[in-house]
N, C-alpha and C. Protein backbone atom coordinates (compact mmCIF):
# COMPACT_ATOMS: atom_id res chain seq x y z
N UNK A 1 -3.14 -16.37 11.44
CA UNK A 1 -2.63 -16.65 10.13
C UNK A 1 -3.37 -15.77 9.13
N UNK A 2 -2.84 -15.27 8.24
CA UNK A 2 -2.98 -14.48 6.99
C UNK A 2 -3.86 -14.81 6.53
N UNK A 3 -5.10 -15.04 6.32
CA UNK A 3 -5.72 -15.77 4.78
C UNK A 3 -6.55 -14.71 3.87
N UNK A 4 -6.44 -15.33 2.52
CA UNK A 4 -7.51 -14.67 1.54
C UNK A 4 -8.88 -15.64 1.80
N UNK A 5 -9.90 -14.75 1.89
CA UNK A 5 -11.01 -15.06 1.49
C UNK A 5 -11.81 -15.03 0.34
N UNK A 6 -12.22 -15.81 -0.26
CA UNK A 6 -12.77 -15.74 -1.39
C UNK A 6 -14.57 -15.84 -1.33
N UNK A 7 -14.94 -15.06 -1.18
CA UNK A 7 -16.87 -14.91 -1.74
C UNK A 7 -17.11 -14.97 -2.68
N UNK A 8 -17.86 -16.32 -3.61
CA UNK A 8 -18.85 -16.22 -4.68
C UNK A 8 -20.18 -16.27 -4.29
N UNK A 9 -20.78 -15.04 -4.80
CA UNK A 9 -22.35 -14.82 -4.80
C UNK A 9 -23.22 -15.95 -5.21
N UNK A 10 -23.88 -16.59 -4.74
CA UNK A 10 -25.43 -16.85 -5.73
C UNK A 10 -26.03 -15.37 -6.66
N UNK A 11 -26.00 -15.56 -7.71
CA UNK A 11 -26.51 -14.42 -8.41
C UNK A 11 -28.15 -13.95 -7.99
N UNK A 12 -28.71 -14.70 -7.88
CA UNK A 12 -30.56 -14.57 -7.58
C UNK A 12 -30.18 -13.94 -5.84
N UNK A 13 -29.51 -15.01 -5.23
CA UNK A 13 -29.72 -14.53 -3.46
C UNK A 13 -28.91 -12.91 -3.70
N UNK A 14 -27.58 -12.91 -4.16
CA UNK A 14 -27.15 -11.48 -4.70
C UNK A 14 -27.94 -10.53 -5.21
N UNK A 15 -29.14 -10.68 -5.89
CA UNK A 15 -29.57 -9.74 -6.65
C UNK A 15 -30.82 -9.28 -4.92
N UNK A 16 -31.36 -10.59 -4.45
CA UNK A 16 -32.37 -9.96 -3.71
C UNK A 16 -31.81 -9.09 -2.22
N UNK A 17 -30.36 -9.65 -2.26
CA UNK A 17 -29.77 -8.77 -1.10
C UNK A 17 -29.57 -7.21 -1.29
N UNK A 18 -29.36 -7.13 -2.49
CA UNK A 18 -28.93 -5.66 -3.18
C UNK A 18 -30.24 -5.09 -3.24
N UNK A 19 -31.80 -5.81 -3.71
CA UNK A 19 -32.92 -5.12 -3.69
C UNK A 19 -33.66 -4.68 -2.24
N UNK A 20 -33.09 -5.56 -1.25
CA UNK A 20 -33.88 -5.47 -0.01
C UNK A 20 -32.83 -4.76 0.77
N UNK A 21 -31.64 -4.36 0.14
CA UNK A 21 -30.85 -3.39 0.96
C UNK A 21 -29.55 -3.97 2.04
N UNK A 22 -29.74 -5.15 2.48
CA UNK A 22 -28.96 -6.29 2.80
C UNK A 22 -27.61 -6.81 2.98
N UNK A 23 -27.18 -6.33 1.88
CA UNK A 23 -25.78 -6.76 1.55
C UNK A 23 -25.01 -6.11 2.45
N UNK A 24 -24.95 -4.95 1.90
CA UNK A 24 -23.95 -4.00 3.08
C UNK A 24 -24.01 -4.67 4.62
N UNK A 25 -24.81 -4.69 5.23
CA UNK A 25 -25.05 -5.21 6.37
C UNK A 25 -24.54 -6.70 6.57
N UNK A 26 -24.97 -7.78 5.24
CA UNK A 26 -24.38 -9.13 6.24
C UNK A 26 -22.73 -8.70 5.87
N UNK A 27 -22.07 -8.08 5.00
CA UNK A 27 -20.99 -7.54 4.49
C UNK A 27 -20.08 -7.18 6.04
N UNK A 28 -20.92 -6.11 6.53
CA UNK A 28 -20.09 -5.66 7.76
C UNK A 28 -20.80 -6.50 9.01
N UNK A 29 -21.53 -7.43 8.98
CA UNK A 29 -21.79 -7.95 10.77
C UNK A 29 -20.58 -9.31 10.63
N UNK A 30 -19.86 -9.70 9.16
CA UNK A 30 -18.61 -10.20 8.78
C UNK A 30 -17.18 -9.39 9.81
N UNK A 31 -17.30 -7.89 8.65
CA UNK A 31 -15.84 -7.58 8.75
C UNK A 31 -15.96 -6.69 9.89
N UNK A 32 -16.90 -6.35 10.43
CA UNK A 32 -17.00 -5.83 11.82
C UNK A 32 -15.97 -6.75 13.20
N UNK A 33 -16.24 -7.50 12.72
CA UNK A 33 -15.70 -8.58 13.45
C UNK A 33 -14.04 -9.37 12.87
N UNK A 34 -13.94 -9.54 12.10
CA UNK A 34 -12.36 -9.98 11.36
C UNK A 34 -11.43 -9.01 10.96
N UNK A 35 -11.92 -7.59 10.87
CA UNK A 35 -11.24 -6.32 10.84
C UNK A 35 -10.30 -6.70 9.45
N UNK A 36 -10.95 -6.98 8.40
CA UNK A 36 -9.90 -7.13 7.16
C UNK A 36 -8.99 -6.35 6.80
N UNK A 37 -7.51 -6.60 6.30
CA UNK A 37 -6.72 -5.44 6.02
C UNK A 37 -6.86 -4.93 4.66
N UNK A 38 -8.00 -6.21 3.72
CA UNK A 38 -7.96 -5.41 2.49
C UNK A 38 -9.16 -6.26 2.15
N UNK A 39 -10.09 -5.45 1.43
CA UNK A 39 -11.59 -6.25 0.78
C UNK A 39 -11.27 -5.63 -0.70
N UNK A 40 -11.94 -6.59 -1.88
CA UNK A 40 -11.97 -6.04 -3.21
C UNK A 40 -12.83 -6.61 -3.37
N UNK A 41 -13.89 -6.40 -5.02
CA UNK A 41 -15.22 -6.88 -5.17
C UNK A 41 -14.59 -7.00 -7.03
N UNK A 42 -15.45 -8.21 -7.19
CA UNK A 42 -15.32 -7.91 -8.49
C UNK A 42 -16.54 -8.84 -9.35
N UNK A 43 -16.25 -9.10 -10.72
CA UNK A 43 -16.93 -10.76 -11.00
C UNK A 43 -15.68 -11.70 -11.21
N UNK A 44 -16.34 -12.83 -10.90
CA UNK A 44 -15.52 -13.92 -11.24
C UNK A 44 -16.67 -15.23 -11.75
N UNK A 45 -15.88 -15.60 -12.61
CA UNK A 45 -17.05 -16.53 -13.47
C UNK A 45 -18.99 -16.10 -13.93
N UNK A 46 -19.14 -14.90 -13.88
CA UNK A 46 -20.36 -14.38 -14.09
C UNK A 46 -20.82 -14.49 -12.30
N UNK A 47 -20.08 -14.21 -11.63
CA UNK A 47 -21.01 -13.93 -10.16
C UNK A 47 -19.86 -12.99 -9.09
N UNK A 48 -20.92 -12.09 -8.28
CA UNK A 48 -19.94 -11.36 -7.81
C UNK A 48 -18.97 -11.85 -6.66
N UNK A 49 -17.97 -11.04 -6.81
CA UNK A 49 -16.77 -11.88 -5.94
C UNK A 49 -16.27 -10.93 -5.44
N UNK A 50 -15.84 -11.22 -3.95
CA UNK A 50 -15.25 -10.67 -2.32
C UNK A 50 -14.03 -11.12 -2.38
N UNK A 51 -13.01 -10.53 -2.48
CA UNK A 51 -11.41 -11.11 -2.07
C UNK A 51 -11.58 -10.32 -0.66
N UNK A 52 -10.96 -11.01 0.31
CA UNK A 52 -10.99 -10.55 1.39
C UNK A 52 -9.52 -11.18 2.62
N UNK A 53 -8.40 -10.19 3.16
CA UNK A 53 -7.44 -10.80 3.24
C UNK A 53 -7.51 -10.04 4.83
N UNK A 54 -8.04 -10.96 5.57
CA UNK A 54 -7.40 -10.65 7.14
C UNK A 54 -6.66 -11.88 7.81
N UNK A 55 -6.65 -11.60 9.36
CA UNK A 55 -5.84 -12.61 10.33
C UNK A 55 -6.68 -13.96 10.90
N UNK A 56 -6.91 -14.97 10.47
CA UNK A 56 -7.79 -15.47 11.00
C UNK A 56 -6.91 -16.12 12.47
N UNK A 57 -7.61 -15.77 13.31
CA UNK A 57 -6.62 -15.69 14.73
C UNK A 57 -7.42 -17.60 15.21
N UNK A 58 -8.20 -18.13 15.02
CA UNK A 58 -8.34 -19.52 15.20
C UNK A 58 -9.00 -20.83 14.14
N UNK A 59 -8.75 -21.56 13.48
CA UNK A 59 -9.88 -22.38 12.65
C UNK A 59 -11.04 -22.54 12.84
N UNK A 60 -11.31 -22.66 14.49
CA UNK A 60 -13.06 -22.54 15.17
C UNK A 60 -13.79 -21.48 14.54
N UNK A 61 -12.96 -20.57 14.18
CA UNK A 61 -13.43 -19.34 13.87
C UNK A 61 -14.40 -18.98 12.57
N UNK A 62 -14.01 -20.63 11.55
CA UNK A 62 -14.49 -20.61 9.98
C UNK A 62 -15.67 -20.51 10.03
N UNK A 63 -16.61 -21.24 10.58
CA UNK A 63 -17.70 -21.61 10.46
C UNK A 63 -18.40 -20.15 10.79
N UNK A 64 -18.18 -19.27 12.18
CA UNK A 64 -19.09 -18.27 12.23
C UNK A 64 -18.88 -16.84 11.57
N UNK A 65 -17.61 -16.82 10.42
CA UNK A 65 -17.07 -16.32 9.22
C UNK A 65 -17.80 -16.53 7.73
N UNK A 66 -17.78 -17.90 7.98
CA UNK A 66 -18.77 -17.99 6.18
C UNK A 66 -19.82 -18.58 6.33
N UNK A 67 -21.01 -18.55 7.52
CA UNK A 67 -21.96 -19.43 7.43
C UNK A 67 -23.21 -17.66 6.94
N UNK A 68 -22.74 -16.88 7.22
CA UNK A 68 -23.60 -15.42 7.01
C UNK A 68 -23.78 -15.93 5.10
N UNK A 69 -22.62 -15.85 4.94
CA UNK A 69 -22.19 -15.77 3.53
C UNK A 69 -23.16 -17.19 2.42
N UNK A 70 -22.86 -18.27 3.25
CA UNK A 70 -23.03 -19.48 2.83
C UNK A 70 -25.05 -19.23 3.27
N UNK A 71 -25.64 -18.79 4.00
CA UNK A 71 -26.95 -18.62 4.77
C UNK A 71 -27.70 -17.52 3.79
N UNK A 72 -27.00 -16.31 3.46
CA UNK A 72 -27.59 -15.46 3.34
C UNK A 72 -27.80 -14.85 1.94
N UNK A 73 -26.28 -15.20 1.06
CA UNK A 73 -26.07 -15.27 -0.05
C UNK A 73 -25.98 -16.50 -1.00
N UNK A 74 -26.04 -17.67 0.23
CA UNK A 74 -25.77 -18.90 -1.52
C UNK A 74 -24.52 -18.91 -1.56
N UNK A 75 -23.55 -18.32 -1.16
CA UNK A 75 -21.80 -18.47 -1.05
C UNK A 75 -21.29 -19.41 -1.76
N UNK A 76 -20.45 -19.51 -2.44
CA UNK A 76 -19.38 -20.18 -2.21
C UNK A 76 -18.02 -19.68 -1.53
N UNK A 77 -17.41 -20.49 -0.60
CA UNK A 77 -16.35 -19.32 0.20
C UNK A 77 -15.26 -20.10 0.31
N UNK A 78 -14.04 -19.84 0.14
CA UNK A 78 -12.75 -20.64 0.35
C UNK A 78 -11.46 -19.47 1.18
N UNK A 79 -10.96 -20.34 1.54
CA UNK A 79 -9.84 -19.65 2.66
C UNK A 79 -8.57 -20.26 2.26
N UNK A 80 -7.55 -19.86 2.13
CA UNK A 80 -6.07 -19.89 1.11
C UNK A 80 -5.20 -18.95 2.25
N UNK A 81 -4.31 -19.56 2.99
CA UNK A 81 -3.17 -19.00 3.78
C UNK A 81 -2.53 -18.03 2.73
N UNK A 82 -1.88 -16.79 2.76
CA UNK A 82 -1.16 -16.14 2.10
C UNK A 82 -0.50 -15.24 2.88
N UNK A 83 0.56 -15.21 2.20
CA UNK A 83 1.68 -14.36 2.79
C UNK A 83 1.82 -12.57 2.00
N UNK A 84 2.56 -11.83 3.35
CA UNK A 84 3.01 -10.55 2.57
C UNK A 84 4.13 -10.42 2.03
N UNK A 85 5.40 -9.48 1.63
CA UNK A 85 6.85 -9.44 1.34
C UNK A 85 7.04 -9.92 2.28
N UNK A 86 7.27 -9.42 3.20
CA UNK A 86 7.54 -9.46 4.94
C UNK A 86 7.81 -10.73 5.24
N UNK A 87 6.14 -11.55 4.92
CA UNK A 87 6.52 -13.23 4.90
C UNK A 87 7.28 -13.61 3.85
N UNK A 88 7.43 -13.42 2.79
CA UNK A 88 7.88 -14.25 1.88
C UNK A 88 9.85 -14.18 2.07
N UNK A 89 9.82 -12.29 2.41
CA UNK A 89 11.44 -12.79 3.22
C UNK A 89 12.42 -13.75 4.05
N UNK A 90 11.01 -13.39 4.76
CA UNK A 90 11.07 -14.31 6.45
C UNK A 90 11.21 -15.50 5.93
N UNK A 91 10.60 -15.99 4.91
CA UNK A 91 10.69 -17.57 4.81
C UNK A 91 11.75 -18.43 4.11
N UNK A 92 11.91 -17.04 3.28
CA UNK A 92 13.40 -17.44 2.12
C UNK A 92 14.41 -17.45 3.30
N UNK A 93 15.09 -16.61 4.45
CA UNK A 93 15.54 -16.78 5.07
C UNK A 93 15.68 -18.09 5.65
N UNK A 94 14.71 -18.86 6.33
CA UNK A 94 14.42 -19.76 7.21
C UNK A 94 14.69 -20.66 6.25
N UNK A 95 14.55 -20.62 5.12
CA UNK A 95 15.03 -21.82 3.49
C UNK A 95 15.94 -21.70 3.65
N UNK A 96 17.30 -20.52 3.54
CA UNK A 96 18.62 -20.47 3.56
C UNK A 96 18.98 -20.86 4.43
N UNK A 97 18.55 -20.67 5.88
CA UNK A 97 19.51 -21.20 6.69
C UNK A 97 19.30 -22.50 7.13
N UNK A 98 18.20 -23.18 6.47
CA UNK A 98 17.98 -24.66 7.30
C UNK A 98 18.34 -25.40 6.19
């Protein structure tokens, strides 16, 4: 299934990951592994923020996905099913005909 990921930083654990070099690394021992089709960074509410939209192929799977995040940064992390055109066709279809 599709989902967005959402990363909010702890600003302090954020700042010491960026000083000790860090980030990048728990960043990719993540997407090394979930192969995202799209990452963006930004702020959101004064802390930095990860949109992150891959396949999460099982729910077992959450925990060893945001515990880096939640461990290493102070996280806050949420997961939101989302669809592409592709889906949103597919589904208007499956509306019309049922």
């Amino acid at each position: 299934m599709r989902v967005l990921m959402t990363v909010q930083m702890d600003t302090e654990k954020g700042n010491k990951s960026i000083t000790d070099g860090k980030l990048p690394e728990i960043l990719m021992s993540v997407f090394d592994r979930i192969h995202p089709e799209a990452a963006y960074f930004g702020a959101k509410d004064g802390q930095r923020t990860g949109y992150v939209v891959f396949d999460l192929q099982e729910p077992s799977d959450i925990p060893s996905i945001a515990e880096p995040f939640f461990q290493q940064l102070g996280a806050k992390v949420a997961f939101v099913p989302v669809m592409n055109l592709d889906d949103v066709q597919a589904g208007m279809k499956k509306y019309e005909s049922g």
